[in-house]
Protein backbone atom coordinates (compact mmCIF):
# COMPACT_ATOMS: atom_id res chain seq x y z
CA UNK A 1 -1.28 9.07 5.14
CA UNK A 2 0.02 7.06 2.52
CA UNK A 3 1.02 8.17 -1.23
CA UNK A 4 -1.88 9.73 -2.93
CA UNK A 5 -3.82 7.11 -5.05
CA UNK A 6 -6.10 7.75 -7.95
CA UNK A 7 -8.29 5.31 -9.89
CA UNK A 8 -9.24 5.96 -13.55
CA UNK A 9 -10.64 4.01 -16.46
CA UNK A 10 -8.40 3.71 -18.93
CA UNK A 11 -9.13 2.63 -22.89
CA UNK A 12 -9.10 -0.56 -22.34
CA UNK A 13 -12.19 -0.11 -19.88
CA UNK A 14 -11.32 -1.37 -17.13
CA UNK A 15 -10.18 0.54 -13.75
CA UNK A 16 -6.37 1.37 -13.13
CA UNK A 17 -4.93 2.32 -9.57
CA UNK A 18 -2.15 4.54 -9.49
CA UNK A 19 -0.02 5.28 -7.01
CA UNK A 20 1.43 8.88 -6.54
CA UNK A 21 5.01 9.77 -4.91
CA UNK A 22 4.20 12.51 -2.20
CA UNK A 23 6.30 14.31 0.25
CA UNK A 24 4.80 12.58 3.24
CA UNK A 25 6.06 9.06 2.85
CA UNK A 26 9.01 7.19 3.04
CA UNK A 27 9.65 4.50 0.43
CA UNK A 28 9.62 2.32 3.12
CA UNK A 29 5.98 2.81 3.55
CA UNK A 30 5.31 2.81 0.31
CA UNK A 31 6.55 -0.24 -0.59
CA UNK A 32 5.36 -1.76 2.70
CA UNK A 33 1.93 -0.78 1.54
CA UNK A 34 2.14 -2.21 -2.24
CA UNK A 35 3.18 -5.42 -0.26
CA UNK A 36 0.79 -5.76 1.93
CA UNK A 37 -2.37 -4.73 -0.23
CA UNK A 38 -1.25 -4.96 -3.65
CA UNK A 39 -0.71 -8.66 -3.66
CA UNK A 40 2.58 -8.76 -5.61
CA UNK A 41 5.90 -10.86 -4.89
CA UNK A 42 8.78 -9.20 -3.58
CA UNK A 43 10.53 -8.09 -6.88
CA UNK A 44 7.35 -6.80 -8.10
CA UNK A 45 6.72 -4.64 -4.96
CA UNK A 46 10.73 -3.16 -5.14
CA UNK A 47 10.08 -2.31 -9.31
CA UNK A 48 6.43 -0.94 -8.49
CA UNK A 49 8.12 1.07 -5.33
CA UNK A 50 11.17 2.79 -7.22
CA UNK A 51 8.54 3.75 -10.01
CA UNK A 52 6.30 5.47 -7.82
CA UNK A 53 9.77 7.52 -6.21
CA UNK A 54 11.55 7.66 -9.48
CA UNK A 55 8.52 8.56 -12.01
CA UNK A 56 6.21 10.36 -9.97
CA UNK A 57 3.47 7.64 -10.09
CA UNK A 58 2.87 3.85 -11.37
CA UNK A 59 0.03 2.28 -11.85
CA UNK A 60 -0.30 -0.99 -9.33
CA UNK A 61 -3.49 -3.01 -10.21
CA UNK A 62 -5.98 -3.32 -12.72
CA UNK A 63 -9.46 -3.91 -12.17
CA UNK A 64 -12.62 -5.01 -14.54
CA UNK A 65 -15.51 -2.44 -12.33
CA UNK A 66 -14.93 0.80 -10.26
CA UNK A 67 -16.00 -0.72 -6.82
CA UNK A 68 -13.53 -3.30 -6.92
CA UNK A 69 -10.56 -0.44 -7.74
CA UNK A 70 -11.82 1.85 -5.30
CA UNK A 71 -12.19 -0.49 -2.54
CA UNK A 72 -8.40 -0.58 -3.09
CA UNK A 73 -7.73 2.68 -2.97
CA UNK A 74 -9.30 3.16 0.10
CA UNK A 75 -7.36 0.09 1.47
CA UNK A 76 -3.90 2.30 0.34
CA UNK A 77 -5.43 5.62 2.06
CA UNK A 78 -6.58 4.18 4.94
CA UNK A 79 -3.87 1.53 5.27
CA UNK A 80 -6.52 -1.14 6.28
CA UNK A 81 -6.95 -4.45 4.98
CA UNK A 82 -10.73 -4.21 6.32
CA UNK A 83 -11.41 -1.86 3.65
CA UNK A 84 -10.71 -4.67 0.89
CA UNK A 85 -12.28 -7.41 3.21
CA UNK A 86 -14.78 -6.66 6.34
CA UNK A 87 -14.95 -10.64 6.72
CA UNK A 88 -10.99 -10.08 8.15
CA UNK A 89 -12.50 -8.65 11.14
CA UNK A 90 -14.97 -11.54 12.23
């Protein structure tokens, strides 16, 4: 199970994903995960990685409607990239 991950609207209005440090997973994982389904380069992914172990949380994307945020969560949760996109699969 990978670090918990919460979605919530911030003031801006549109839909943050956080991710949450846990005592399950390795930062390994965790950064493997904001790699592979987070979409950032590999500084990005290190900085995003060490805040999530060294702050408790960070928030990795941003997204303009709920769907589109919790799609990714369930991406992180699962740790399946047919969760963002069923066409991966055909």
């Amino acid at each position: 199970m990978p670090a918990a991950v919460t979605h919530n609207a911030p003031m801006s209005g549109g839909w943050r994903v956080s991710v949450h440090n846990d005592d399950v997973n390795t930062v390994v994982t965790v950064r493997h995960l904001l790699g592979a389904f987070c979409g950032g380069d590999a500084v990005w992914t290190a900085h995003a990685t060490l805040a999530v172990h060294q702050r408790g949380a960070t928030d990795v994307a941003e997204f303009p409607d709920e769907a589109s945020a919790e799609a990714l969560v369930v991406a992180l949760q699962r740790q399946d990239s047919l969760a963002l996109d069923p066409t991966l699969n055909t």
